[in-house]
Protein backbone atom coordinates (compact mmCIF):
# COMPACT_ATOMS: atom_id res chain seq x y z
CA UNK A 1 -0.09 21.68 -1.49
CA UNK A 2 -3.22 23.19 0.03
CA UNK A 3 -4.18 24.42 3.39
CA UNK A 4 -8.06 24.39 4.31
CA UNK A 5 -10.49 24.06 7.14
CA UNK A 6 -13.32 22.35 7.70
CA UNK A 7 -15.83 20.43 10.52
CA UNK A 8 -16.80 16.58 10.77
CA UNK A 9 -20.30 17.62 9.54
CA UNK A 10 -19.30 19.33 6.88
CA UNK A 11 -17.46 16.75 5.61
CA UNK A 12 -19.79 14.24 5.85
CA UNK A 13 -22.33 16.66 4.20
CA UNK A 14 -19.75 16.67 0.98
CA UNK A 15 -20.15 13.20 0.56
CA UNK A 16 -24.02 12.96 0.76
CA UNK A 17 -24.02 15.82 -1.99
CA UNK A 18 -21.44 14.17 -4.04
CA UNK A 19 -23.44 10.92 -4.16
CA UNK A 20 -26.52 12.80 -5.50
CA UNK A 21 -25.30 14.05 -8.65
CA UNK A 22 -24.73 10.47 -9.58
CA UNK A 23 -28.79 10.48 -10.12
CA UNK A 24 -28.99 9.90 -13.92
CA UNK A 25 -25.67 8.70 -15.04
CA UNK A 26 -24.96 7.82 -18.78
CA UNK A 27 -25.24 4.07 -18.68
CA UNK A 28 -22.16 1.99 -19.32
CA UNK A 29 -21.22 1.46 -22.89
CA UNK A 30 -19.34 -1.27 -24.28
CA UNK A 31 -15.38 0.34 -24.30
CA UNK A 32 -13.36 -0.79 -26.81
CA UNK A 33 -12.72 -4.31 -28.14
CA UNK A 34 -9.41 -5.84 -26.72
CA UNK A 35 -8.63 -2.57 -24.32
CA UNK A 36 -8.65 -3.08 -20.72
CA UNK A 37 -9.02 0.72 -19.81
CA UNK A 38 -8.40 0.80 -15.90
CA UNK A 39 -8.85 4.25 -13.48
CA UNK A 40 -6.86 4.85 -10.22
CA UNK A 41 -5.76 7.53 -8.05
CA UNK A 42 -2.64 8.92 -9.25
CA UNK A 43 -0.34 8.25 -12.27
CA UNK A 44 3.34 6.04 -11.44
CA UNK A 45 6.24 7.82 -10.64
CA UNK A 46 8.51 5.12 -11.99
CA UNK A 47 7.67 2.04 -14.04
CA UNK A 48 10.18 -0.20 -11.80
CA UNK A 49 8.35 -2.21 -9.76
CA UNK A 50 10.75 -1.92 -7.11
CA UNK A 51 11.10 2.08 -7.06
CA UNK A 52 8.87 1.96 -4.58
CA UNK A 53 6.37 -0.08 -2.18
CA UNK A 54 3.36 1.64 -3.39
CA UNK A 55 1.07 -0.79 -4.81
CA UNK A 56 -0.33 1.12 -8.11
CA UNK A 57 3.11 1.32 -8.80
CA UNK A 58 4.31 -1.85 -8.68
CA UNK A 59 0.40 -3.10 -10.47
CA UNK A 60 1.75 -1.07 -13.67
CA UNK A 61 4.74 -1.59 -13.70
CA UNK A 62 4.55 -5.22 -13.30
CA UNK A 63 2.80 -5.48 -16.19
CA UNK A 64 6.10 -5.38 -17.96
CA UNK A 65 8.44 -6.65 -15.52
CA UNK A 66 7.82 -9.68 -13.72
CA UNK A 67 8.92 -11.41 -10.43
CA UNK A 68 10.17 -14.45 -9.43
CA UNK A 69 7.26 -15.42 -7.58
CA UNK A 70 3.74 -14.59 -6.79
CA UNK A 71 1.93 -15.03 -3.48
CA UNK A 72 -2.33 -15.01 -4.45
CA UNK A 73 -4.55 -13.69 -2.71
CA UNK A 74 -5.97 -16.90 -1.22
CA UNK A 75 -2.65 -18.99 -0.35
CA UNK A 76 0.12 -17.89 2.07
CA UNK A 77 2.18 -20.20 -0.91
CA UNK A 78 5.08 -18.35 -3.33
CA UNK A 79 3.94 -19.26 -7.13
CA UNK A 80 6.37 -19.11 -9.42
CA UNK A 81 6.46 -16.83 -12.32
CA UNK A 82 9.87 -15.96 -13.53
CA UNK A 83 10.89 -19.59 -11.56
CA UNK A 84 10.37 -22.80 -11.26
CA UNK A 85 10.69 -22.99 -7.24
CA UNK A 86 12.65 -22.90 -4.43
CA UNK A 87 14.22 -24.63 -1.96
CA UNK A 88 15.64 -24.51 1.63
CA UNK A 89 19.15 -26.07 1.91
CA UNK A 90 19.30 -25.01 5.38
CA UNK A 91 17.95 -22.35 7.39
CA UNK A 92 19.85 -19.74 5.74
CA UNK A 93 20.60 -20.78 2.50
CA UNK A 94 18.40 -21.12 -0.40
CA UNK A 95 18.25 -22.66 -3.89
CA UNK A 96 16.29 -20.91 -6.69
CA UNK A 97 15.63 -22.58 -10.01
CA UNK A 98 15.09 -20.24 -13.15
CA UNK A 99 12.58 -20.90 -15.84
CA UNK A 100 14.17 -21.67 -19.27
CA UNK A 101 14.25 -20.48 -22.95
CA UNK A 102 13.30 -17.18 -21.83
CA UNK A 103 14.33 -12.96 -22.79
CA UNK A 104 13.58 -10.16 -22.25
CA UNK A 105 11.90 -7.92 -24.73
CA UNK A 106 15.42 -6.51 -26.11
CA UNK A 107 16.66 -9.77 -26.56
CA UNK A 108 19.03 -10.07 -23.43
CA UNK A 109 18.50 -13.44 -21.78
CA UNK A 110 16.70 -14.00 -18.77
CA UNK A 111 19.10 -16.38 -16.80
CA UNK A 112 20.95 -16.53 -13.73
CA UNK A 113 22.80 -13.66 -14.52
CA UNK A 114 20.05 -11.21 -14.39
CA UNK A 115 18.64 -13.06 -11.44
CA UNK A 116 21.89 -12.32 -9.37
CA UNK A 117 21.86 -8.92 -10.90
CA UNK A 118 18.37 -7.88 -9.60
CA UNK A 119 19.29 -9.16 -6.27
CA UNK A 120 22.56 -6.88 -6.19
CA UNK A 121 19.63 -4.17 -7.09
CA UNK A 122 17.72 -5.06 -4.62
CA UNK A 123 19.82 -5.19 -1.52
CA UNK A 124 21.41 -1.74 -2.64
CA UNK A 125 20.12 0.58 0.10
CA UNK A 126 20.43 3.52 -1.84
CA UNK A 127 18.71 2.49 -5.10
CA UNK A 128 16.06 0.33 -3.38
CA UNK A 129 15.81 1.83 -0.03
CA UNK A 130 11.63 0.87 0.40
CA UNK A 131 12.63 -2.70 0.04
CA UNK A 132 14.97 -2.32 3.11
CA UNK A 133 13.02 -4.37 5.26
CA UNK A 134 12.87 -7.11 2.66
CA UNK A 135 16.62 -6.90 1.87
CA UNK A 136 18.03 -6.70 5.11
CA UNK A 137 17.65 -10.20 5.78
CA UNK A 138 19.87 -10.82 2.31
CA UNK A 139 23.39 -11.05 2.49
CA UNK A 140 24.03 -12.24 -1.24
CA UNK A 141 23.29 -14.02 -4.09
CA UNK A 142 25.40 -16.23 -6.35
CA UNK A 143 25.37 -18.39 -9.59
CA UNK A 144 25.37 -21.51 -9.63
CA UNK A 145 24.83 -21.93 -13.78
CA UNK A 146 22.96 -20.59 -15.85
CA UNK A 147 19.35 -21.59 -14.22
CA UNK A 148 20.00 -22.11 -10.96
CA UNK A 149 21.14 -19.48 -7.89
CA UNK A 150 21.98 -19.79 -4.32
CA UNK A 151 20.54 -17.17 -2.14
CA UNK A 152 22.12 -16.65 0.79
CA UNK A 153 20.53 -15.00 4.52
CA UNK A 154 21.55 -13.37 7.06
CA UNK A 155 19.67 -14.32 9.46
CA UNK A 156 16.68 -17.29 9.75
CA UNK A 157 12.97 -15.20 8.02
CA UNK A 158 9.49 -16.31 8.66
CA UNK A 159 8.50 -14.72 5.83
CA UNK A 160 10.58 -15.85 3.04
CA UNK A 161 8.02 -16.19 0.33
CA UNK A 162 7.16 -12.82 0.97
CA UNK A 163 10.72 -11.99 0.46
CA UNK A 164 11.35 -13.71 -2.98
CA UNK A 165 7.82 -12.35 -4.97
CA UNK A 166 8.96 -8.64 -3.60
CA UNK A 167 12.44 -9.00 -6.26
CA UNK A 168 11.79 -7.75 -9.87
CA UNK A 169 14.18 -8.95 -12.88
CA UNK A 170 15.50 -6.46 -14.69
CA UNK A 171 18.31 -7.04 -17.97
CA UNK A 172 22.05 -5.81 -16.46
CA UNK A 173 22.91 -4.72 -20.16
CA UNK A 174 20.08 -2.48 -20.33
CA UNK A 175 19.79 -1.12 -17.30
CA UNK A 176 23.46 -0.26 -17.53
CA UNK A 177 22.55 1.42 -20.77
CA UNK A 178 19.73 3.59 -19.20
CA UNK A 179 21.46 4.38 -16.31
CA UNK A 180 20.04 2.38 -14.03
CA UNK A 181 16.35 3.28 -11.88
CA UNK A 182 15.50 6.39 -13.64
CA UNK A 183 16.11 5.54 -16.83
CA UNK A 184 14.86 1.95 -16.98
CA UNK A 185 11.81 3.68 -15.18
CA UNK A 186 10.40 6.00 -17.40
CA UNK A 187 11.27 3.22 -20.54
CA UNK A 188 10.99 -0.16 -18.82
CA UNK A 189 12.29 -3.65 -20.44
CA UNK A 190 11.06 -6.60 -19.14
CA UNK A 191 9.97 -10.42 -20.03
CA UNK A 192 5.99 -9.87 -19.04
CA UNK A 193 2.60 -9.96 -21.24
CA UNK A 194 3.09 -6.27 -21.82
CA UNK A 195 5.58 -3.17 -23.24
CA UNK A 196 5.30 0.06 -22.92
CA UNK A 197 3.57 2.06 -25.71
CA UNK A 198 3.53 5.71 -24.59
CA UNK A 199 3.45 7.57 -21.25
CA UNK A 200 2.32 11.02 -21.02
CA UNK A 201 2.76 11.88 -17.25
CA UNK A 202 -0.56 12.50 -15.55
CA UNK A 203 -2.19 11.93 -18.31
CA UNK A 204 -2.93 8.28 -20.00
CA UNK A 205 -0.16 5.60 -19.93
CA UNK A 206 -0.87 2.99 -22.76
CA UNK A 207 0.76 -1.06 -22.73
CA UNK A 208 0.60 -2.83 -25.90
CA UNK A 209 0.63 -7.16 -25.20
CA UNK A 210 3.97 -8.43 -26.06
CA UNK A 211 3.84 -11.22 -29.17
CA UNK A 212 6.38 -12.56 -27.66
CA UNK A 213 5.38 -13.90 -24.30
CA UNK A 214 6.84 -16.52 -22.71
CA UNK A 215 4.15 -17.25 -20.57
CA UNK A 216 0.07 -17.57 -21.02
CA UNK A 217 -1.42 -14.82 -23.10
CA UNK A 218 -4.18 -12.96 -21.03
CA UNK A 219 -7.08 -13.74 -23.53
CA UNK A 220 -8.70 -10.52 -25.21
CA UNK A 221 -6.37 -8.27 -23.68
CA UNK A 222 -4.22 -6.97 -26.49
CA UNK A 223 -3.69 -3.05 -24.99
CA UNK A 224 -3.91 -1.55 -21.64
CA UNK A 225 -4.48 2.24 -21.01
CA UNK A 226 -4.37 3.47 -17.64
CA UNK A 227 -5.45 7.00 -16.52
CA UNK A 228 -4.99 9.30 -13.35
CA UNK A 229 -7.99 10.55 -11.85
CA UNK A 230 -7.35 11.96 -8.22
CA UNK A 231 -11.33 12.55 -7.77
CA UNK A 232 -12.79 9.31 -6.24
CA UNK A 233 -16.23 10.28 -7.35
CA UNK A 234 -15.24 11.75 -10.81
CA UNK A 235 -13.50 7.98 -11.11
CA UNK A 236 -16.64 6.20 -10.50
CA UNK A 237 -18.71 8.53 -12.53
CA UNK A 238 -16.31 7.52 -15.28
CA UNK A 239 -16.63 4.08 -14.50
CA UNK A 240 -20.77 3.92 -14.92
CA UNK A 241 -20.14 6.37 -17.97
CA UNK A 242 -18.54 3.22 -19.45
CA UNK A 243 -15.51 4.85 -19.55
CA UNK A 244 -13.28 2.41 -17.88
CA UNK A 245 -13.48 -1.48 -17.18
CA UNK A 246 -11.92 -0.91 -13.68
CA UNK A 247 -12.02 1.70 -11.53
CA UNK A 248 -9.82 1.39 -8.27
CA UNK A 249 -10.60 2.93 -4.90
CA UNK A 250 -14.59 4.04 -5.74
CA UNK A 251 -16.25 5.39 -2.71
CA UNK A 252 -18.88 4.30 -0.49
CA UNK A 253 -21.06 7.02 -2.05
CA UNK A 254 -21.25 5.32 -5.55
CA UNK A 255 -20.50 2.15 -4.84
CA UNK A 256 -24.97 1.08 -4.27
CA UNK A 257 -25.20 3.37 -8.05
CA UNK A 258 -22.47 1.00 -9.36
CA UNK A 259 -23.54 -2.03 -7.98
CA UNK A 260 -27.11 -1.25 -9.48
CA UNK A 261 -26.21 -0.39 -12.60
CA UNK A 262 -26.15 -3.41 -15.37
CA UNK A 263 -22.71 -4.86 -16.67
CA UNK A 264 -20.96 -3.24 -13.26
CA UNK A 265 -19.69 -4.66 -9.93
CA UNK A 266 -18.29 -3.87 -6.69
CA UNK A 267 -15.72 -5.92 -6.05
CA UNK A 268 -15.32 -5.71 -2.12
CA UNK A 269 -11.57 -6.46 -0.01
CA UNK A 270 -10.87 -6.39 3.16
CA UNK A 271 -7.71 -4.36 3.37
CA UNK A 272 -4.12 -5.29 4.92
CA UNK A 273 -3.95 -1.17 5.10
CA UNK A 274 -4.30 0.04 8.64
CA UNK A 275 -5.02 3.84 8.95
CA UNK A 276 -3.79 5.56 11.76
CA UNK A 277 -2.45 9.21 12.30
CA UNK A 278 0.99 9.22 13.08
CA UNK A 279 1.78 11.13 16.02
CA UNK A 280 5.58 11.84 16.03
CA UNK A 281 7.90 11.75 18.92
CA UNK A 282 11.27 11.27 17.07
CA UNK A 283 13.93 13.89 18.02
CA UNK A 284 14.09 16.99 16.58
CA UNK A 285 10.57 17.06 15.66
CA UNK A 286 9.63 18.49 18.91
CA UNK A 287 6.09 19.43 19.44
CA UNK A 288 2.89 18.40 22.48
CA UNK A 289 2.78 15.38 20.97
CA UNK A 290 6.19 13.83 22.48
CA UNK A 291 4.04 14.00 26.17
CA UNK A 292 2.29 10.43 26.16
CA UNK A 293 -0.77 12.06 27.64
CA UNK A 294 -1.75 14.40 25.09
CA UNK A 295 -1.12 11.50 22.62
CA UNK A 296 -3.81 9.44 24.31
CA UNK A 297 -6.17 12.29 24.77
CA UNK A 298 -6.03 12.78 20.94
CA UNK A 299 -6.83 9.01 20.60
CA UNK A 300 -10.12 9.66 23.25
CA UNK A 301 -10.68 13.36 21.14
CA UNK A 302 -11.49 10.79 17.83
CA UNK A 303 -15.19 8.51 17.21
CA UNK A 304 -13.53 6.13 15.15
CA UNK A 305 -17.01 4.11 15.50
CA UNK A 306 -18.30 7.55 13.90
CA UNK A 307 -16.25 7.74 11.08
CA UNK A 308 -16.62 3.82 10.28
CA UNK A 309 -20.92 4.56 10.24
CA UNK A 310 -20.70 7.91 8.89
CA UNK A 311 -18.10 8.45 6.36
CA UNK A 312 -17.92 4.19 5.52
CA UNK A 313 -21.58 2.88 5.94
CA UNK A 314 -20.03 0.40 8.21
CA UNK A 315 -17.67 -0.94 5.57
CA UNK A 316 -14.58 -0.72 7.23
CA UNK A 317 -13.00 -2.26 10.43
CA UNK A 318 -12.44 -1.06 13.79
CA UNK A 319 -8.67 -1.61 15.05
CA UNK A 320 -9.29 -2.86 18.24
CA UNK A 321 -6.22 -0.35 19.24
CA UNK A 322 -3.97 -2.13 17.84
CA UNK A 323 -2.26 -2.19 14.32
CA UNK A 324 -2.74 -6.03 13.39
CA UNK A 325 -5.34 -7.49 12.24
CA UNK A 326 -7.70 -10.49 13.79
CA UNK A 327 -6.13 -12.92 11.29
CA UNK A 328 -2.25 -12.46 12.06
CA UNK A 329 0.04 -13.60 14.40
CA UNK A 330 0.52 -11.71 17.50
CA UNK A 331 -3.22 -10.12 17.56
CA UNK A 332 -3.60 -9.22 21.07
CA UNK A 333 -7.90 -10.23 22.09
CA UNK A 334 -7.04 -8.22 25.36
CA UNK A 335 -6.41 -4.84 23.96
CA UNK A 336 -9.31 -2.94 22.71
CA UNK A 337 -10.10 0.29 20.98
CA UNK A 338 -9.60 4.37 22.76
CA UNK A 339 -13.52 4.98 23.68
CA UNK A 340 -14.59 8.27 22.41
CA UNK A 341 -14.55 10.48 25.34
CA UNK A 342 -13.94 14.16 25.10
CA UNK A 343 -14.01 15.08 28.74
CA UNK A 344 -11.21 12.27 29.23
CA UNK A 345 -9.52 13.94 26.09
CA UNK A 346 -9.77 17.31 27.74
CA UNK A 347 -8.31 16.58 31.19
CA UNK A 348 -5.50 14.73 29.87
CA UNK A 349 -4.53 17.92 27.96
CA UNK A 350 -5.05 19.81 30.75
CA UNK A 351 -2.66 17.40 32.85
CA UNK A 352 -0.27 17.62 30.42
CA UNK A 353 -0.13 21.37 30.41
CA UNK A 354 -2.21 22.12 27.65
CA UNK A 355 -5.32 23.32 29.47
CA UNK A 356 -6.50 25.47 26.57
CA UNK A 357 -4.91 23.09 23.96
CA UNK A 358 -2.61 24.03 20.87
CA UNK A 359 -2.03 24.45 17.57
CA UNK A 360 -0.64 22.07 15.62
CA UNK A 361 -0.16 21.02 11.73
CA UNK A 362 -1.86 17.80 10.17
CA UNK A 363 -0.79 16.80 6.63
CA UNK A 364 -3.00 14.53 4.42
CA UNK A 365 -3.37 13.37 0.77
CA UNK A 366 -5.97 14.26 -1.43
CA UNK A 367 -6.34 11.57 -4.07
CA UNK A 368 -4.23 8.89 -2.29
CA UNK A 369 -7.24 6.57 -0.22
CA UNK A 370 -10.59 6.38 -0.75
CA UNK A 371 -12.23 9.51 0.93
CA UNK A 372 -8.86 10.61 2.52
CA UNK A 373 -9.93 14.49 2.31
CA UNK A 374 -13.39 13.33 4.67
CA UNK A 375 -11.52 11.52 6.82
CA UNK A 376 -8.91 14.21 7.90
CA UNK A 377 -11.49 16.60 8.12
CA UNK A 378 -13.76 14.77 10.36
CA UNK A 379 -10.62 13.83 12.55
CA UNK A 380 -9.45 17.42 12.67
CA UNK A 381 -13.52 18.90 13.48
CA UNK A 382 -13.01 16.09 16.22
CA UNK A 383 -9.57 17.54 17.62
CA UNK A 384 -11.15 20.62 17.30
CA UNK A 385 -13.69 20.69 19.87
CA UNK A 386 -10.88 19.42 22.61
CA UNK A 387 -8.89 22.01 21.94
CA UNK A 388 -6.20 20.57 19.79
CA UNK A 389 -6.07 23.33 16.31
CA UNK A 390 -5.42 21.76 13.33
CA UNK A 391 -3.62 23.48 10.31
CA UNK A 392 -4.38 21.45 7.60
CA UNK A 393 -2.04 20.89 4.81
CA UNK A 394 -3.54 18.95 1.86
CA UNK A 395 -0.83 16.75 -0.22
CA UNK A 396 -1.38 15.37 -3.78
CA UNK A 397 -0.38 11.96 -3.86
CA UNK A 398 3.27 12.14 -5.34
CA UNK A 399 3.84 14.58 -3.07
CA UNK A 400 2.46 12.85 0.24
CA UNK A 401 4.49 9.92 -0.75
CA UNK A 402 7.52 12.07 -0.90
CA UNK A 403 7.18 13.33 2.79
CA UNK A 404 6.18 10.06 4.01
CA UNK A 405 10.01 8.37 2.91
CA UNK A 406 11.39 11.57 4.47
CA UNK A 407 9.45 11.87 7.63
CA UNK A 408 7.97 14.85 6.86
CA UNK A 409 4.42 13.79 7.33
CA UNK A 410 5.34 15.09 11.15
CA UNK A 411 4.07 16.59 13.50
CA UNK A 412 0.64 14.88 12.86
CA UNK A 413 0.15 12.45 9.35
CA UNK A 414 -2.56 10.96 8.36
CA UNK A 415 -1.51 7.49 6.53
CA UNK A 416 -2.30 3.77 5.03
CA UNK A 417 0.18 1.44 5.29
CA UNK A 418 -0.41 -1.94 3.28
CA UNK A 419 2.35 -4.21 3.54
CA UNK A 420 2.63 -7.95 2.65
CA UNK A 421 0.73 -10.13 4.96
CA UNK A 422 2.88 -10.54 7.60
CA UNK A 423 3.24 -8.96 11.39
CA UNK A 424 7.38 -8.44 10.88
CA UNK A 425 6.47 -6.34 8.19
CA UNK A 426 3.60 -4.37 9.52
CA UNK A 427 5.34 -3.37 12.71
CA UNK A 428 8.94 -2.80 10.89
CA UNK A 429 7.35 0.32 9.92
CA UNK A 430 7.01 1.20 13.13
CA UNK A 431 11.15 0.86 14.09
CA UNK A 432 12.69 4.05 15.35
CA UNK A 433 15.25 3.86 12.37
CA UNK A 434 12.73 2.95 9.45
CA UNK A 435 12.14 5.00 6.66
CA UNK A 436 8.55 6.63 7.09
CA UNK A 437 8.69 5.86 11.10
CA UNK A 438 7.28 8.60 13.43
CA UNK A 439 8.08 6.18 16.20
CA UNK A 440 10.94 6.54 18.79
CA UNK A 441 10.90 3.24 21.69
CA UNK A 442 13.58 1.04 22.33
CA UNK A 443 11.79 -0.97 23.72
CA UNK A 444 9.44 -1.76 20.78
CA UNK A 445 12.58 -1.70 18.71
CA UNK A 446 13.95 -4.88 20.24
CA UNK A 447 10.30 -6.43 20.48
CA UNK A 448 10.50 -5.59 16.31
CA UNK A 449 13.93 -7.58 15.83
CA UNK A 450 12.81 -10.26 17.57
CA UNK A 451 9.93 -11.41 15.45
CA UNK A 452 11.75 -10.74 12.68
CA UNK A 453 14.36 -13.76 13.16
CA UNK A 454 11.70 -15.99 15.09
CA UNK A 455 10.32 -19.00 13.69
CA UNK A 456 8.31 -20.63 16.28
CA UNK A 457 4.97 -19.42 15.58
CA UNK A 458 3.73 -19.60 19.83
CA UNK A 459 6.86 -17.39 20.34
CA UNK A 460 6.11 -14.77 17.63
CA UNK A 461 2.81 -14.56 19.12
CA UNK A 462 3.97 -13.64 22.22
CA UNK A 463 6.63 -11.24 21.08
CA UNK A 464 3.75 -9.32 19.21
CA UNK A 465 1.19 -9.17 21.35
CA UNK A 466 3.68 -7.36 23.90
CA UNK A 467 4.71 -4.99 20.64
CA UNK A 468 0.95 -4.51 20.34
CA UNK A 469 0.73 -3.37 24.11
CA UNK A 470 3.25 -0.78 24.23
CA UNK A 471 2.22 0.69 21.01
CA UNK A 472 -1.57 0.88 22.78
CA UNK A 473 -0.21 2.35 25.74
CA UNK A 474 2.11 4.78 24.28
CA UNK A 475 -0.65 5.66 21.40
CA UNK A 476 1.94 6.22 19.30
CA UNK A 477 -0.44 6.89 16.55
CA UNK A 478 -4.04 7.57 16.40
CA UNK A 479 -5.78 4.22 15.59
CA UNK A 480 -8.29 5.10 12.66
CA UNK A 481 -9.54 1.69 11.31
CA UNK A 482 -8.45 -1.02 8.67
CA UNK A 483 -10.09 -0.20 5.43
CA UNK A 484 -12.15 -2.49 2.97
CA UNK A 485 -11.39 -2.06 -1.04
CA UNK A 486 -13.46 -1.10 -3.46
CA UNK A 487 -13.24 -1.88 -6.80
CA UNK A 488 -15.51 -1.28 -9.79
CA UNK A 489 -15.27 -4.01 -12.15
CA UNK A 490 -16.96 -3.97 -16.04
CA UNK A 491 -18.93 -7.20 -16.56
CA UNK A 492 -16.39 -7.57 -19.85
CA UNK A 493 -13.66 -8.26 -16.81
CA UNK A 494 -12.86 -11.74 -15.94
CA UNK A 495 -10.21 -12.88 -13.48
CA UNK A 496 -9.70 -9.71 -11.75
CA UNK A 497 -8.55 -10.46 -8.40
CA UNK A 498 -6.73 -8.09 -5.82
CA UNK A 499 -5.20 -8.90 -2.87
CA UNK A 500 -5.36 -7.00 0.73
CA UNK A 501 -2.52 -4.95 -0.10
CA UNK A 502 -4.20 -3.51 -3.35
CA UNK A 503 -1.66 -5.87 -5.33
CA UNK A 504 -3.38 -7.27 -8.21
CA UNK A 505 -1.54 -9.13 -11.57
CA UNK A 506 -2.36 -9.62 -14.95
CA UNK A 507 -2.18 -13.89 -14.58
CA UNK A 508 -5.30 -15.50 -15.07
CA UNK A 509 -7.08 -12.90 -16.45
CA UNK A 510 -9.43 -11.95 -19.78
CA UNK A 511 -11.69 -9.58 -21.85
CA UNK A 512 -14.65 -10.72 -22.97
């Protein structure tokens, strides 16, 4: 953890020096035959896909253990993996067929047994507890033989598919044997195109391709090493170094060097992660910002414009104030961004009581998002000249990620949230009772369990374009912007395709 302080321009300043020193970069060199060497921020805490929501996670560790299904990025459609299909027998109650002729790496059989099993996983609050917004709606699942299992809800979900690719199979002797999510996630088992060949923590993490797939072989691959570098701009040097064939999360700053440079791309996504700052007004975390005035005069204190031209060359999204995006349901085309406006920032404080303004503490990761540090420290120069003191408290990944499941990211947090493509589960995160939720309104709370169970798409656009109002009003966070993804991509790469949510699979893809 590290405290520091530092202005907007100064920030901005650190990127425009950063980008120089890529002037002269080894070119990229052919990396080994049949590796797929791949850079991102941090290195997995667990190798269980469903330890946790966070997308590098579940890429790894997915590697080895596979779903039942797979929603691409360009269908709304589950695809199976693990099985066959599904069907609806009524609103509630759903049929799952199970591929056949299938184990897992140790030999256990992959049949409706394990199937169940993961699902008892699954919906266990207390080993699974990110999922809990997924498993709520599951009351149970049962055998029906050995390839087929009933799955039943408890309530109707508009986002089913979602639902069923979230739920990883893991083999009930083994993870017995391990005891259960630490063990199987430092030494994984699974049916996918990979094992595990060695893991040294923060350090390299190295697959070898299982001989014994069930499924398609990805051609060329036949090892995977993955490495940890926190540095966005040490990961793209790397990249055009011809280090890696992927690098994950490059900055703005390298990404014209990258795309210049022969054999590289930039792959560019628009983002399902929204970034606000949260702005906490749950009880007993007491502090200005409970006093909806001093929460909107930090939303007029902020140029999110400025920070999309300065620190993103334009290549990121404004919010429109609101925290879902043009494409979903329940996008609200009357709501419209905070203006940047100081003076309104500083009489709002001063109506509030804080005529002189505070002092307050605003955590952030280092390492986490692309250009997280900058951001934070052009928000917090912005604050600044309003009046409102930041402390700044610099979090390495692992260690943001641990505050944000126990609401410790609080008074002020600056976060990304990327869930599946769906509003239910984009404003869940927002319920006074969730997880990571720095959010405390009834009212929005009832708005949030109503789109959950609704069907009819005219009324779930309704419900969450009122859900979208109150959480302008209120400005229960800061509304930063929705990001666009960056990836560097070696020319040896084929098939590589990520989805908004930074979810990306091995299926359909090669080495040249």
């Amino acid at each position: 953890m590290t405290i520091i302080r530092r202005t907007f321009l100064s920030g901005l300043m650190s990127v425009s020096l950063l980008a120089s020193q890529f002037v002269g970069v080894v070119p990229a060199s052919a990396t080994e035959e049949g590796v797929l060497s791949i850079a991102q921020g941090f290195d997995p805490v667990s190798l269980w896909p469903n330890y946790s929501t966070t997308q590098e996670q579940i890429n790894v560790g997915s590697l080895i253990v596979e779903p039942l299904f797979w929603v691409p990025p360009d269908s709304d459609e589950a695809q199976p993996i693990l099985a066959e299909g599904y069907e609806l027998v009524d609103d509630k109650t759903v049929r799952i067929s199970l591929r056949k002729n299938i184990q897992f790496t140790n030999g256990e059989p992959f049949n409706a047994d394990a199937v169940v099993h993961s699902f008892d996983i699954f919906t266990d609050i207390k080993t699974t507890p990110a999922y809990g917004r997924y498993s709520v709606v599951i009351d149970r699942a049962e055998k029906v033989d050995d390839h087929t299992v009933m799955l039943y809800l408890n309530q109707r979900y508009p986002a089913l598919n979602l639902v069923l690719s979230q739920v990883f199979i893991v083999p009930p002797a083994y993870w017995q044997e391990v005891g259960g999510p630490d063990g199987f996630g430092s030494k994984p088992i699974g049916t996918g195109p990979f094992k595990l060949a060695d893991w040294v923590r923060d350090s390299e993490l190295v697959m070898e391709a299982n001989p014994d797939y069930w499924g398609e072989v990805p051609e060329g691959i036949e090892r995977i090493v993955l490495r940890p570098i926190p540095d966005d701009m040490v990961r793209a040097s790397a990249l055009m170094a011809g280090e890696f064939d992927i690098a994950t999360n490059v900055p703005i700053a390298a990404s014209a060097q990258i795309g210049g440079q022969s054999g590289l791309e930039v792959m560019s996504i628009p983002s399902y992660r929204i970034f606000t700052v949260s702005l906490s007004n749950l009880p007993g975390q007491e502090s200005p910002l409970h006093d909806v005035r001093v929460r909107q005069a930090i939303n007029y204190a902020v140029d999110k414009e400025g920070i999309i031209k300065g620190l993103f060359q334009g290549q990121a999204r404004s919010l429109n104030g609101q925290l879902l995006r043009k494409e979903q349901v329940g996008f609200n085309p009357d709501i419209s961004d905070y203006p940047y406006d100081p003076e309104k920032a500083k009489a709002l404080l001063a109506e509030a009581g804080y005529p002189d303004g505070f002092d307050i503490t605003f955590k952030f990761p280092t390492g986490r998002y692309a250009q997280d540090r900058e951001v934070a420290e052009a928000v917090a120069g912005m604050l600044g000249a309003v009046g409102v003191r930041t402390r700044m408290v610099s979090l390495e990944p692992g260690e943001f990620l641990r505050q944000l499941s126990g609401r410790e990211l609080q008074p002020m947090g600056y976060v990304g949230l990327a869930p599946a493509d769906d509003p239910d589960l984009q404003l869940s995160q927002y319920r006074s009772d969730w997880r990571y939720s720095y959010v405390n309104n009834p009212e929005l709370d009832t708005l949030i369990d109503a789109g959950g169970s609704e069907l009819d798409r005219a009324k779930r656009q309704e419900i969450y374009r009122k859900s979208m109002r109150i959480m302008h009003d209120q400005a229960h966070v800061l509304f930063l912007y929705q990001g666009v993804d960056l990836y560097g991509v070696s020319e040896r790469v084929n098939g590589f395709a990520p989805r908004g949510d930074q979810r990306w699979v091995i299926y359909g893809m090669s080495l040249n």
